[in-house]
N, C-alpha and C. Protein backbone atom coordinates (compact mmCIF):
# COMPACT_ATOMS: atom_id res chain seq x y z
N UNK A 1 -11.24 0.14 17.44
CA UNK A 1 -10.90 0.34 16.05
C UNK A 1 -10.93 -1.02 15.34
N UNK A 2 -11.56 -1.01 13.75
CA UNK A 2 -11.34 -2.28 13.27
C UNK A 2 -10.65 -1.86 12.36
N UNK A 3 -9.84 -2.99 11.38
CA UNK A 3 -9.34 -3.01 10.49
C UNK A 3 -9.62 -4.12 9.63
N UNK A 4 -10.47 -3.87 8.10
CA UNK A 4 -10.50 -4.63 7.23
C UNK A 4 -9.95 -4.13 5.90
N UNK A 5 -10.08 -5.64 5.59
CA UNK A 5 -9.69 -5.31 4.17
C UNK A 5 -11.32 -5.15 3.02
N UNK A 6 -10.66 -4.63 1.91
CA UNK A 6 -12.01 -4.58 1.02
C UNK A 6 -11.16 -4.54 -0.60
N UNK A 7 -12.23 -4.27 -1.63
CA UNK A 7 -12.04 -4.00 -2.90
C UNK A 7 -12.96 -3.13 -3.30
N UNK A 8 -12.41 -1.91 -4.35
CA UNK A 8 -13.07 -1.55 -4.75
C UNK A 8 -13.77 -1.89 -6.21
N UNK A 9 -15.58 -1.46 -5.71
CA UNK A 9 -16.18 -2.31 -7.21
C UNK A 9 -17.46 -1.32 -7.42
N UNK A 10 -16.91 -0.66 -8.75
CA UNK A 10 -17.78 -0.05 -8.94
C UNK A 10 -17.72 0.96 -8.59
N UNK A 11 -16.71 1.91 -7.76
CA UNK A 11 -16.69 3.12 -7.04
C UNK A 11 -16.85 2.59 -5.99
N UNK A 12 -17.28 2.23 -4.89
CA UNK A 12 -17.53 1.53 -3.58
C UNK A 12 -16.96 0.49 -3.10
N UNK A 13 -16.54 0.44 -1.52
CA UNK A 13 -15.44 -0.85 -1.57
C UNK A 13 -16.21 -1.52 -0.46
N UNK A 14 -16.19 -2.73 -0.87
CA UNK A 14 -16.72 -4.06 -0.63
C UNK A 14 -15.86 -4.45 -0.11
N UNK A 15 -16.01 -5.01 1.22
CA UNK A 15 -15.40 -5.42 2.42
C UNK A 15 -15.53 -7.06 2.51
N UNK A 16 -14.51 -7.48 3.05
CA UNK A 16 -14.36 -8.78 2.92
C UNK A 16 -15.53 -9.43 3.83
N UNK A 17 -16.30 -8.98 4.85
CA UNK A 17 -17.11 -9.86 5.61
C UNK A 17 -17.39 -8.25 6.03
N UNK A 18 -19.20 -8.52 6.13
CA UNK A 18 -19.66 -7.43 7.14
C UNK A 18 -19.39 -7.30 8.29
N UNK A 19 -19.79 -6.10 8.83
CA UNK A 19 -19.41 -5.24 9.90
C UNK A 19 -20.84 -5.35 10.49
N UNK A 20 -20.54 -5.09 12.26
CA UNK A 20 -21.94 -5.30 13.26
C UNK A 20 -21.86 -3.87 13.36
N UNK A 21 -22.18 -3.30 12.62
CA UNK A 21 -22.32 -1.77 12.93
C UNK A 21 -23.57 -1.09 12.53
N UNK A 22 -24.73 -0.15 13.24
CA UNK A 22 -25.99 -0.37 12.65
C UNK A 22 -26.03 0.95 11.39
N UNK A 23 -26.76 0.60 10.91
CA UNK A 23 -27.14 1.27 9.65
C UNK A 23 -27.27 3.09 10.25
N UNK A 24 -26.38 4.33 9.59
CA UNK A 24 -26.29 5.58 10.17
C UNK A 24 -25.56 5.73 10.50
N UNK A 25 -23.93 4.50 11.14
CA UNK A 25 -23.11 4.87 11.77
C UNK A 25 -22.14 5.64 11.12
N UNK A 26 -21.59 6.96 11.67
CA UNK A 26 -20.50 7.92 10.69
C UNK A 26 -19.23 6.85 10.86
N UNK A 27 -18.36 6.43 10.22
CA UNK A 27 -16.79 5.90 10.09
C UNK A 27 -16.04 6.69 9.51
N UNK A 28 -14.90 6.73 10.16
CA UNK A 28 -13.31 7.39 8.95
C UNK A 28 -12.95 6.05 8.48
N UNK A 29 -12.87 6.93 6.95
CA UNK A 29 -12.08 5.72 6.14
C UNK A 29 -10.98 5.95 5.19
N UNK A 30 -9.90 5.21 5.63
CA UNK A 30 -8.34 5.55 5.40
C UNK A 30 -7.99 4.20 4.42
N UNK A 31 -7.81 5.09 2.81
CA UNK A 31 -7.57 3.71 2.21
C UNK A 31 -6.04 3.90 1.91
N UNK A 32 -5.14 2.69 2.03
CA UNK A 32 -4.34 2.32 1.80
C UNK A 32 -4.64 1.22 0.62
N UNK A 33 -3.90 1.53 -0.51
CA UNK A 33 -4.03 0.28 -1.48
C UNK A 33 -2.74 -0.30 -1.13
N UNK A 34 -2.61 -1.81 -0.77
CA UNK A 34 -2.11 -3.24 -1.40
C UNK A 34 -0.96 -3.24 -2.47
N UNK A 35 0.36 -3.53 -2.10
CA UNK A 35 1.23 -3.45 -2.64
C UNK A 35 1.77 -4.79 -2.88
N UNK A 36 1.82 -5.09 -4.33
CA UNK A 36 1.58 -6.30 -4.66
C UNK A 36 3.45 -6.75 -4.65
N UNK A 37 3.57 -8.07 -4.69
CA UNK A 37 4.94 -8.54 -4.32
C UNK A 37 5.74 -8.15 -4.89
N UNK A 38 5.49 -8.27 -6.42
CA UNK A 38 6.65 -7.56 -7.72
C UNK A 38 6.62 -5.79 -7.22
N UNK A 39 5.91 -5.08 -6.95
CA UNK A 39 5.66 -3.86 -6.48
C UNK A 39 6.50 -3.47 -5.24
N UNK A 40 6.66 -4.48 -4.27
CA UNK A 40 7.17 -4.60 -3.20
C UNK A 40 8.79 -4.61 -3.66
N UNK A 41 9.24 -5.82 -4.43
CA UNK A 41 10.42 -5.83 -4.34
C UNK A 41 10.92 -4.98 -5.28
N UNK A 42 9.98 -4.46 -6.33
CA UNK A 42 10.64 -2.97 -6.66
C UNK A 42 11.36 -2.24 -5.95
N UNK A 43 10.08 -1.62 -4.65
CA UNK A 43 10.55 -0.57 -3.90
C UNK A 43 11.77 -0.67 -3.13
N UNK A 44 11.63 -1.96 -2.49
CA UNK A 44 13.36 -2.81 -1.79
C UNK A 44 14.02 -2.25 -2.42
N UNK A 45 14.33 -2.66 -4.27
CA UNK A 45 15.23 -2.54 -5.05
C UNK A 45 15.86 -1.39 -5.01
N UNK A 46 14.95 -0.46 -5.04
CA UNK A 46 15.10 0.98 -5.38
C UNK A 46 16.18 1.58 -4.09
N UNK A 47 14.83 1.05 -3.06
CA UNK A 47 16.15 1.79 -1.51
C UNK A 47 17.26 0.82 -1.59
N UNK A 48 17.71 -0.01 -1.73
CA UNK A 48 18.72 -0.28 -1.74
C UNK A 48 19.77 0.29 -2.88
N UNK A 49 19.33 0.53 -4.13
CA UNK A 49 20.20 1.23 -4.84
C UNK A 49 20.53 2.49 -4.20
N UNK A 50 19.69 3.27 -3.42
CA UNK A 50 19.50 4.60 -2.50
C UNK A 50 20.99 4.62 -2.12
N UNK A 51 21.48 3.36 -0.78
CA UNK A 51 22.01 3.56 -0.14
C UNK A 51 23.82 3.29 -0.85
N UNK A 52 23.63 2.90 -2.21
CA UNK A 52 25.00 2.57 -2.39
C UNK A 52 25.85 3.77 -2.35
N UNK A 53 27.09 3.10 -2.03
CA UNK A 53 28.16 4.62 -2.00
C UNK A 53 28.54 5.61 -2.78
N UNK A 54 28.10 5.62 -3.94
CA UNK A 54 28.33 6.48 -5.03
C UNK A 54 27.04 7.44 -5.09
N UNK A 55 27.24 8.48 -5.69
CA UNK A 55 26.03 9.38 -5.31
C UNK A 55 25.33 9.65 -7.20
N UNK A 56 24.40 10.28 -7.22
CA UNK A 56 23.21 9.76 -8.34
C UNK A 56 24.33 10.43 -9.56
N UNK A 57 23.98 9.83 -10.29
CA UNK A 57 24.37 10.26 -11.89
C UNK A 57 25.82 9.49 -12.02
N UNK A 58 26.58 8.59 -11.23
CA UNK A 58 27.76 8.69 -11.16
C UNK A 58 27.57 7.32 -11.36
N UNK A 59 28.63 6.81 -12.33
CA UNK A 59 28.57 5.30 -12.41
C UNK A 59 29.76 4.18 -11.76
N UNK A 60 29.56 3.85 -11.05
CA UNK A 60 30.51 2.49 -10.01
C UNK A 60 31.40 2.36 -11.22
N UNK A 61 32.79 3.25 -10.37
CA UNK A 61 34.06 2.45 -10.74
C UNK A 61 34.68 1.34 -10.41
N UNK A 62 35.08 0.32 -10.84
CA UNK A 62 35.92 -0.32 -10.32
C UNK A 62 37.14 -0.92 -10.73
């Protein structure tokens, strides 16, 4: 199994460095898009609000 990365351009994704694979070969291709840092620490953000002790709609007494 390989794993690269690519971009898509144009409808078609362009791979960071070719592949030795000959021309005809069938591949599965599983795209995962790239979750960029601000994107990332969104999602952190979010599960961590998840886990606080108060449950949704309810606002922290203290």
């Amino acid at each position: 199994m390989i794993t690269e990365r690519g971009k898509v351009d144009d409808g078609g994704i362009v791979l960071s460095r070719p592949l030795a694979l000959p021309d005809g070969t069938e591949v599965v291709v599983r795209i995962e898009p790239l979750i960029g840092e601000q994107e990332a620490e969104a999602t952190a953000d979010r599960e961590e609000l998840a886990d606080l002790p108060f449950s949704r709609g309810e606002a922290a007494r203290t």
